[in-house]
PDB file of N, CA and C in Angstrom:
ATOM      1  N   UNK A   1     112.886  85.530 141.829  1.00  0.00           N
ATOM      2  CA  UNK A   1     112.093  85.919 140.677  1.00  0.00           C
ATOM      3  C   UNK A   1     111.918  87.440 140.684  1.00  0.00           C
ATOM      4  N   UNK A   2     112.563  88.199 139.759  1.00  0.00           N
ATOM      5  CA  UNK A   2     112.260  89.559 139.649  1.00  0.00           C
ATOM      6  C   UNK A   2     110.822  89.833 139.209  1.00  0.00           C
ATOM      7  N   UNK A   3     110.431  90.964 139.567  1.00  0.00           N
ATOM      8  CA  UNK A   3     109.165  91.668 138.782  1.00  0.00           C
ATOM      9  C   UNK A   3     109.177  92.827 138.232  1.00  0.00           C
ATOM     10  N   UNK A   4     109.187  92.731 137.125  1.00  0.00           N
ATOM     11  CA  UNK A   4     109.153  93.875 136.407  1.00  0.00           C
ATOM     12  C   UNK A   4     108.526  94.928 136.179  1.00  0.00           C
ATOM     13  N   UNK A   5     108.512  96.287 136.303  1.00  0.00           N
ATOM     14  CA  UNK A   5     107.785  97.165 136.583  1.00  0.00           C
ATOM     15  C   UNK A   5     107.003  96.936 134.821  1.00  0.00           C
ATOM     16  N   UNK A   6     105.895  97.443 134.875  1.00  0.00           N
ATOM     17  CA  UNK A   6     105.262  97.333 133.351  1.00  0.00           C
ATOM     18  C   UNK A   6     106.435  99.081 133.201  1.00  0.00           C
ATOM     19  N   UNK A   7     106.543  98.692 131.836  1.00  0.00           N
ATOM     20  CA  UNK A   7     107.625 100.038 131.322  1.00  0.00           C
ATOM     21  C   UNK A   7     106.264 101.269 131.381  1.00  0.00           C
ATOM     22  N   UNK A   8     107.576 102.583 131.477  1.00  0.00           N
ATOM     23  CA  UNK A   8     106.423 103.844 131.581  1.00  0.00           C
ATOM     24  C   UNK A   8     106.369 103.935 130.198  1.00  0.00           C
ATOM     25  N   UNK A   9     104.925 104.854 129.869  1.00  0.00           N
ATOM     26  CA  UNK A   9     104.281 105.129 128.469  1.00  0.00           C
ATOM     27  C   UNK A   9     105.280 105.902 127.816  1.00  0.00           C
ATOM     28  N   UNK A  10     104.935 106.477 126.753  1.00  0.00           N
ATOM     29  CA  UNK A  10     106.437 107.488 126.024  1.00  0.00           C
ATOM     30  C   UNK A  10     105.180 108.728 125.879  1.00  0.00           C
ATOM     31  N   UNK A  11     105.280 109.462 125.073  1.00  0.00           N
ATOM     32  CA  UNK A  11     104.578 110.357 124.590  1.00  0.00           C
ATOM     33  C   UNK A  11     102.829 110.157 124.461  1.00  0.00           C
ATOM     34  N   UNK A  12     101.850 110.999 125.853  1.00  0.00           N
ATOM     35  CA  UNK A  12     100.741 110.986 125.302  1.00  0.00           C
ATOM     36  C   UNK A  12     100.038 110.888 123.805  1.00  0.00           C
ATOM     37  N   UNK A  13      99.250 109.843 123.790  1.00  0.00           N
ATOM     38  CA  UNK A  13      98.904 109.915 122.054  1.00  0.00           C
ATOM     39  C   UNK A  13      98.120 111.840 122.035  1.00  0.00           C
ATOM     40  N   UNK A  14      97.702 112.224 123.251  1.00  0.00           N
ATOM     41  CA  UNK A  14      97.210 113.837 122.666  1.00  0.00           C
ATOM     42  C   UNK A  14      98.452 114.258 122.495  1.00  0.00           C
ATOM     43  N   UNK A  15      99.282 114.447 122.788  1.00  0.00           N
ATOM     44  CA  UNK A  15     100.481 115.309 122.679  1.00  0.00           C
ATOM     45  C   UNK A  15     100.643 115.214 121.193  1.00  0.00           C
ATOM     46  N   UNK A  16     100.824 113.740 121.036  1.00  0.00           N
ATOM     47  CA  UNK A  16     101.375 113.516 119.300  1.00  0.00           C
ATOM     48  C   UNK A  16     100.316 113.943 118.412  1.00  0.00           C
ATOM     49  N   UNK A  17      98.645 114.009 118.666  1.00  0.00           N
ATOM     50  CA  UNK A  17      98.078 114.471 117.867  1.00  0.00           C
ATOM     51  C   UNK A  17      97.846 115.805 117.610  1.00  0.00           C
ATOM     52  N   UNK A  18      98.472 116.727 118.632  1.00  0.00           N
ATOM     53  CA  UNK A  18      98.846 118.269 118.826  1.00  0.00           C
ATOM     54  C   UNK A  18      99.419 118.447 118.093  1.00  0.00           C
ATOM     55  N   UNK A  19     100.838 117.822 118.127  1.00  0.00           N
ATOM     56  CA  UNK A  19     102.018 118.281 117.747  1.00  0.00           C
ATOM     57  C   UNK A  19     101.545 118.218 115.963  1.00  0.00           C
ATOM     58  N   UNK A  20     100.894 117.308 115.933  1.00  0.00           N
ATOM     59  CA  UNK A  20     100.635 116.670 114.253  1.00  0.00           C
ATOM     60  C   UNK A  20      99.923 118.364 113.458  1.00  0.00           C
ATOM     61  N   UNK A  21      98.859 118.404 114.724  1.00  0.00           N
ATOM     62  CA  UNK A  21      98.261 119.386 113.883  1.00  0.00           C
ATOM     63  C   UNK A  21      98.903 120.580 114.067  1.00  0.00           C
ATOM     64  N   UNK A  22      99.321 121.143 115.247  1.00  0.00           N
ATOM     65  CA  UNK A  22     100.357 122.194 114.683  1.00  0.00           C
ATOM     66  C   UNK A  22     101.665 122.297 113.382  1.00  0.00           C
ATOM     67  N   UNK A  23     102.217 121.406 113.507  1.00  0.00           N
ATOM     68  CA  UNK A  23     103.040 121.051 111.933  1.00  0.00           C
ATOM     69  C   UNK A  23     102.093 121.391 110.731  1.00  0.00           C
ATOM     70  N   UNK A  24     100.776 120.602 111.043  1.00  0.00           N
ATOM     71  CA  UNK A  24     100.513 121.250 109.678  1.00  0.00           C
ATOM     72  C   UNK A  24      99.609 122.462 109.404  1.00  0.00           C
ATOM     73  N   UNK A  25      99.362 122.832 110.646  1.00  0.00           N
ATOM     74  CA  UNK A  25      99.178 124.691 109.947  1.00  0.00           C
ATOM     75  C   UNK A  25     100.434 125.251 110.083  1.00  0.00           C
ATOM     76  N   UNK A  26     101.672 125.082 110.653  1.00  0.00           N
ATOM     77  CA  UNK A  26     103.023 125.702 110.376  1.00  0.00           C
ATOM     78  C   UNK A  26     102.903 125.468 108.592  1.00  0.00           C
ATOM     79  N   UNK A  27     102.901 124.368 108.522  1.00  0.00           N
ATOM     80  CA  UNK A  27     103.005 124.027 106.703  1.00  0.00           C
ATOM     81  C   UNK A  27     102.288 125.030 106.024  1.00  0.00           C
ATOM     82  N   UNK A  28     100.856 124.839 106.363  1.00  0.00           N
ATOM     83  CA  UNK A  28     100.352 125.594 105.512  1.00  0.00           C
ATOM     84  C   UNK A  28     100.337 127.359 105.329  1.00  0.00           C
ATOM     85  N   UNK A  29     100.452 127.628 106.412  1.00  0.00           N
ATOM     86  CA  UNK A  29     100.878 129.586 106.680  1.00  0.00           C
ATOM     87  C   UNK A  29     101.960 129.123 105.767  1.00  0.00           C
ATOM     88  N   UNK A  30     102.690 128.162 105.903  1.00  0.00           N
ATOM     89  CA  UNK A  30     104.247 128.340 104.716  1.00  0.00           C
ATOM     90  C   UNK A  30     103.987 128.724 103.715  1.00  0.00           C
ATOM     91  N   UNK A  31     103.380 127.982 103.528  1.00  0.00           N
ATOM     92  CA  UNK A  31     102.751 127.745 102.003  1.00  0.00           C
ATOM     93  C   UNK A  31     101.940 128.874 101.718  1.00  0.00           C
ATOM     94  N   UNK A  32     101.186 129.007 102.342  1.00  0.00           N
ATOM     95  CA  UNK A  32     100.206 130.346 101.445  1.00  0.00           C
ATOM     96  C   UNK A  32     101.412 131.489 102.127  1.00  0.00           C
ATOM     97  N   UNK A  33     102.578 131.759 102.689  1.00  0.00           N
ATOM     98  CA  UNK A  33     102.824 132.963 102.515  1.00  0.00           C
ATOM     99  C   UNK A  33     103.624 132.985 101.155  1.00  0.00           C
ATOM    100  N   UNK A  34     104.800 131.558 100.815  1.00  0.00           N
ATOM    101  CA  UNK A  34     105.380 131.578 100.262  1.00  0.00           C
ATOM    102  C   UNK A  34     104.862 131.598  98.444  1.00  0.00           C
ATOM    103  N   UNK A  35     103.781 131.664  98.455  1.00  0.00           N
ATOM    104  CA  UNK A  35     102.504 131.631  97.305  1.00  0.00           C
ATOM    105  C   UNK A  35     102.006 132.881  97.211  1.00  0.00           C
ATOM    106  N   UNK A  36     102.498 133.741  98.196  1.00  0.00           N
ATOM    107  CA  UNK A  36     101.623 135.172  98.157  1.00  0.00           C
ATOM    108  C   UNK A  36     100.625 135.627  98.847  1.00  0.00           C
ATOM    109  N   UNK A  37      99.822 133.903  99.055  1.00  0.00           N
ATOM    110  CA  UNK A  37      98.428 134.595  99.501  1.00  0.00           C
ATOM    111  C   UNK A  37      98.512 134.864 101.069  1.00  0.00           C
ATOM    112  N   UNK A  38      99.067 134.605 102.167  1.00  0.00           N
ATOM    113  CA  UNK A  38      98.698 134.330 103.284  1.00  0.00           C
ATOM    114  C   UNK A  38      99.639 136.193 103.726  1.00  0.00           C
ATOM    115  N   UNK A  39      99.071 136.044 105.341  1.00  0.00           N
ATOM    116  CA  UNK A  39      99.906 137.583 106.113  1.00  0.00           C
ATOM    117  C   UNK A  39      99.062 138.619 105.676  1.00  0.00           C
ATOM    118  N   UNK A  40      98.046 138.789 105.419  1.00  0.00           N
ATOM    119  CA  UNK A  40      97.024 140.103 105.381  1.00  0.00           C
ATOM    120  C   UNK A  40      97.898 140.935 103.853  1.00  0.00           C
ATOM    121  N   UNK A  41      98.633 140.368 102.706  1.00  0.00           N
ATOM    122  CA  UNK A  41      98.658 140.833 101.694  1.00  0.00           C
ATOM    123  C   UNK A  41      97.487 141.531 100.868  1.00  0.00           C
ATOM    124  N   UNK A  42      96.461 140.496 100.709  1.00  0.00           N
ATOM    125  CA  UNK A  42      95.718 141.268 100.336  1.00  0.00           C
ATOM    126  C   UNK A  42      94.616 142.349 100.734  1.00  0.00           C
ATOM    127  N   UNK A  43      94.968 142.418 102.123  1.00  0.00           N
ATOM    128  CA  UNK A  43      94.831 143.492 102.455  1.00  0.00           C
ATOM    129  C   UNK A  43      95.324 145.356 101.906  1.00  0.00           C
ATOM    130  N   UNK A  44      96.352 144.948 102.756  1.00  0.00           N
ATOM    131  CA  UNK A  44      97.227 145.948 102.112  1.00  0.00           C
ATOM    132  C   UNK A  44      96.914 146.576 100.797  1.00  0.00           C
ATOM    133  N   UNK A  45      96.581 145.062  99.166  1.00  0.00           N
ATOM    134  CA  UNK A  45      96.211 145.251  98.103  1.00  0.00           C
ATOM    135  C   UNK A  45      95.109 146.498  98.078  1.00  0.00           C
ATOM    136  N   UNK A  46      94.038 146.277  98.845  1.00  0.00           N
ATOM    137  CA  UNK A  46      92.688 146.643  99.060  1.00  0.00           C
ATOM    138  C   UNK A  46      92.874 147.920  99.110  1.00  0.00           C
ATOM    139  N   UNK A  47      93.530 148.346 100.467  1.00  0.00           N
ATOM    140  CA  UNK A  47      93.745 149.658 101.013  1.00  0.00           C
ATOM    141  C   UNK A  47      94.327 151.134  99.368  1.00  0.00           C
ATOM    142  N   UNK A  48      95.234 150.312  98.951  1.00  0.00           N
ATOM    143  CA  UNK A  48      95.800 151.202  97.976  1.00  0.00           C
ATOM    144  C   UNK A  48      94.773 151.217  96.534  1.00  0.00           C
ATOM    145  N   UNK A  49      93.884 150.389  96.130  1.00  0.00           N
ATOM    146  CA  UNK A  49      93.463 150.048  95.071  1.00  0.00           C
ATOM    147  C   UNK A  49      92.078 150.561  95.660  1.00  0.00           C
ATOM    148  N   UNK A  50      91.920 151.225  96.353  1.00  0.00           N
ATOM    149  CA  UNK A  50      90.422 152.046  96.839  1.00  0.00           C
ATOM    150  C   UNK A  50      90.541 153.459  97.257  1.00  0.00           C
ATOM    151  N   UNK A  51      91.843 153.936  96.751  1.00  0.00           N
ATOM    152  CA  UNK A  51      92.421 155.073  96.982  1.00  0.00           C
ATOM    153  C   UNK A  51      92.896 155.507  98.213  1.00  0.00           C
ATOM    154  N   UNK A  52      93.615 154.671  99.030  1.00  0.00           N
ATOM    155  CA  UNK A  52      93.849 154.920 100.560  1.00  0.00           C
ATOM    156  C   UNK A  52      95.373 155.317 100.304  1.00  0.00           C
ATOM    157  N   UNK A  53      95.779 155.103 101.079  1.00  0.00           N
ATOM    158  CA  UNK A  53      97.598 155.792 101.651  1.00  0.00           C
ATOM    159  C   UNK A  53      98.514 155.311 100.486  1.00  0.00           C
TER     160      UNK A  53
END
């Protein structure tokens, strides 16, 4: 009669809920850069529109 080892786990469920939430702030920096708003743009805006450089 063999005994079977119980199988090893696959991926910590924290790992997968990491990974989840990093994906979706990767998404979203996407998104607001590809929209304009995100990366300190409106910064930059500020600087010139208050008479700077």
């Amino acid at each position: 009669m063999k005994h079977d080892p119980k199988p090893t786990p696959g991926i910590p469920q924290w790992v997968k809920i990491f990974v989840m939430i990093v994906l979706v702030l990767v998404l979203l920096l996407l998104i607001l850069h590809l929209t304009g708003n995100g990366f300190g743009n409106h910064m930059g805006m500020s600087i010139r529109a208050s008479g700077g450089v």
